[in-house]
Protein backbone atom coordinates (compact mmCIF):
# COMPACT_ATOMS: atom_id res chain seq x y z
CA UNK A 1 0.00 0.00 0.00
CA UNK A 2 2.53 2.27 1.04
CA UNK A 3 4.51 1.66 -2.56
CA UNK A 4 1.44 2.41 -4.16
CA UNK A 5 0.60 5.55 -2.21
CA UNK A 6 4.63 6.82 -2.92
CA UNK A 7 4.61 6.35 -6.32
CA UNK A 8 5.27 8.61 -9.42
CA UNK A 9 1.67 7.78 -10.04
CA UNK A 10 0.64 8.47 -6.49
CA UNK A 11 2.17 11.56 -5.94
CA UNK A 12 0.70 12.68 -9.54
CA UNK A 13 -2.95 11.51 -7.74
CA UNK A 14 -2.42 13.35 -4.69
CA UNK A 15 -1.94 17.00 -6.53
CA UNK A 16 -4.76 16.43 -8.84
CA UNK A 17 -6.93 15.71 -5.71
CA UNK A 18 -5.37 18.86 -4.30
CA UNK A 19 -6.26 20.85 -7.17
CA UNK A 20 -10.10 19.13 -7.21
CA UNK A 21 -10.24 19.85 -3.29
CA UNK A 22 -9.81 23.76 -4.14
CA UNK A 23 -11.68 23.86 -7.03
CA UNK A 24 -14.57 22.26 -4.93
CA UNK A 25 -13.95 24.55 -1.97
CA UNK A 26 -14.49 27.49 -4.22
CA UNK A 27 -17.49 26.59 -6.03
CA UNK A 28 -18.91 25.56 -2.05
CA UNK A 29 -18.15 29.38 -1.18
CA UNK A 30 -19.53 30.23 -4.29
CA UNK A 31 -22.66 28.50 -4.11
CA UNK A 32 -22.97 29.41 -0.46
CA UNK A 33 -22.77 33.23 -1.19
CA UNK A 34 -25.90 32.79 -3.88
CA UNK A 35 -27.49 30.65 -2.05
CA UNK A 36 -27.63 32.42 1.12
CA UNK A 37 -29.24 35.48 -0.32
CA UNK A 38 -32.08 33.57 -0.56
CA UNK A 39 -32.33 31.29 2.51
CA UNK A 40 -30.96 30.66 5.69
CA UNK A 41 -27.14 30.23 5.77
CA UNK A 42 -27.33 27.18 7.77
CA UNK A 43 -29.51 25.75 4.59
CA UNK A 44 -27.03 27.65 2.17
CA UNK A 45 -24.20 25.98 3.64
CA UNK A 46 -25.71 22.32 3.71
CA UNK A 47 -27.06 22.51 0.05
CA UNK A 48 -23.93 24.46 -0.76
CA UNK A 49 -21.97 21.60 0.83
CA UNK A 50 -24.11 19.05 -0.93
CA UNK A 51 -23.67 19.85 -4.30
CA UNK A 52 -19.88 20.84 -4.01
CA UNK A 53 -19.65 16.68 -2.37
CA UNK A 54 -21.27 15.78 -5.56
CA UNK A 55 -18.97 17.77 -7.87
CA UNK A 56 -16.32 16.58 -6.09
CA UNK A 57 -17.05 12.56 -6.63
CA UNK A 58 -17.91 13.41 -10.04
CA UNK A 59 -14.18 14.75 -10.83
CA UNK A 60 -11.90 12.80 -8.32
CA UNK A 61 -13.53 9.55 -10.17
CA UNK A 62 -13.05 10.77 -13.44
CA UNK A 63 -9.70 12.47 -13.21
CA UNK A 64 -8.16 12.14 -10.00
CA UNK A 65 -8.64 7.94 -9.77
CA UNK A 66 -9.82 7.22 -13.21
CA UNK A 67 -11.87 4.82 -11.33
CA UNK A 68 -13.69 2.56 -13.12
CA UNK A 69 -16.47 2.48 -10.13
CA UNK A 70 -19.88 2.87 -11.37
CA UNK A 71 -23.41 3.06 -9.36
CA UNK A 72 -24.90 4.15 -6.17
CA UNK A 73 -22.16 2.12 -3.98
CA UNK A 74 -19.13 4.37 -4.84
CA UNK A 75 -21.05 7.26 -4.24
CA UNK A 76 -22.67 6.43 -1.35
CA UNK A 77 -19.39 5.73 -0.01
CA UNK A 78 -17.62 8.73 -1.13
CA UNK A 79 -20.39 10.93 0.58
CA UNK A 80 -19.62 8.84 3.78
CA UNK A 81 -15.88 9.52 3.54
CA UNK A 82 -16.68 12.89 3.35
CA UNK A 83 -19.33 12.92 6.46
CA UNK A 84 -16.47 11.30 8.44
CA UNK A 85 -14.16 13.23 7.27
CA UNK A 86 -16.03 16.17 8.28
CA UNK A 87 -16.78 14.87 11.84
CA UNK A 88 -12.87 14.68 11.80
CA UNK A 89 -12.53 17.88 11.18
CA UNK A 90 -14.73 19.32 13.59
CA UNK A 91 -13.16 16.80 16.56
CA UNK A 92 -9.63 18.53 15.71
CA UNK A 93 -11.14 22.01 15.46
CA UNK A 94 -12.86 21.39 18.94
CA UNK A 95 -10.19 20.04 20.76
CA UNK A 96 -7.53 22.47 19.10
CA UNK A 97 -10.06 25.68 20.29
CA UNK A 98 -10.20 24.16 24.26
CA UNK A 99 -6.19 23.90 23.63
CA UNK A 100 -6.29 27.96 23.11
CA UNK A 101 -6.09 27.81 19.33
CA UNK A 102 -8.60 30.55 17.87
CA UNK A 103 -10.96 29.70 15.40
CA UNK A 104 -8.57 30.22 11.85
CA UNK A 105 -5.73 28.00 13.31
CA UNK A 106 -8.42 25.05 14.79
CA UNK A 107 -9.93 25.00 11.23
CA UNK A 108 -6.40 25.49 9.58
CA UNK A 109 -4.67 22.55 11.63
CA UNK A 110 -7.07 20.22 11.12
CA UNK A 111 -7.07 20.81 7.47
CA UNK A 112 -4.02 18.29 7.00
CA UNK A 113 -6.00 15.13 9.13
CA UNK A 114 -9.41 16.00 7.03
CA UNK A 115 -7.57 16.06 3.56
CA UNK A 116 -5.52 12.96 4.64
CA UNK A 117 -8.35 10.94 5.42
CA UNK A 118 -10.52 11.71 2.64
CA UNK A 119 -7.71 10.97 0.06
CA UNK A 120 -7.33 7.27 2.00
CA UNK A 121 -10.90 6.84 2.25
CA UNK A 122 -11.79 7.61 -1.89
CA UNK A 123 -8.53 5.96 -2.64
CA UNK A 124 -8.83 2.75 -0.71
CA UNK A 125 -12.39 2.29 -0.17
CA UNK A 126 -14.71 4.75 -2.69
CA UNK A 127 -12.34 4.28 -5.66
CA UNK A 128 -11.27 0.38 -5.12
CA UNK A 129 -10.34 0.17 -9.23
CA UNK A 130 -8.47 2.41 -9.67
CA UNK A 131 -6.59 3.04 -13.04
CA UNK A 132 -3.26 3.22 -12.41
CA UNK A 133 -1.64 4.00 -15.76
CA UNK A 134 -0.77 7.53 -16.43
């Protein structure tokens, strides 16, 4: 696994899903500033959220994994990923605010454990056939 992961080919997979995560993050903030115009911005960020998750899936298994996953499984499993990933996220930030951290650096550290496990989670368990030519 670890060859795999340390590979030409896997360090090529890890900056496209870099590039896909901030693509996605803009369109979210995108989609969150129209959409909250128009309706609460705890709805604006969910839906916002939502559809970014589902823009997301839609390029990391097309370009990032070439994975040749089809059907409701990979998907429900990538939006999974992502929930846990998420719950990560907000675990770090929690713990690193009671530690003194203010609220940029909590949501900046935990960046690193959130974008670690989602690449492990789509690349070992979302995206199981994976493509691995260049």
């Amino acid at each position: 696994m670890l060859k795999r992961l340390c590979s030409l080919g896997g360090v090529e997979r890890v900056l496209r899903f870099c590039c896909i995560g901030a693509l996605n993050t803009a369109i979210a903030f995108c989609l969150y500033l129209f959409f909250s115009a128009v309706m609460s911005l705890y709805a604006a960020n969910a839906l916002s959220w939502g559809l970014a998750c589902l823009s997301s899936y839609f390029m990391n298994r097309a370009w990032t994994f070439r994975a040749a996953d089809t059907g409701f499984s990979p998907l429900a499993k990538f939006v999974f990923v992502n929930l846990c990933s998420l719950g990560i996220g907000l675990t770090t930030m929690y713990v690193f605010v009671g530690l003194g951290g203010g609220r940029i650096w909590s949501y900046v550290f935990s960046l690193p454990l959130t974008m670690t496990a989602s690449y492990l989670g789509y690349r070992f368990w979302s995206f199981k056939n994976v493509d691995d030519r260049k």
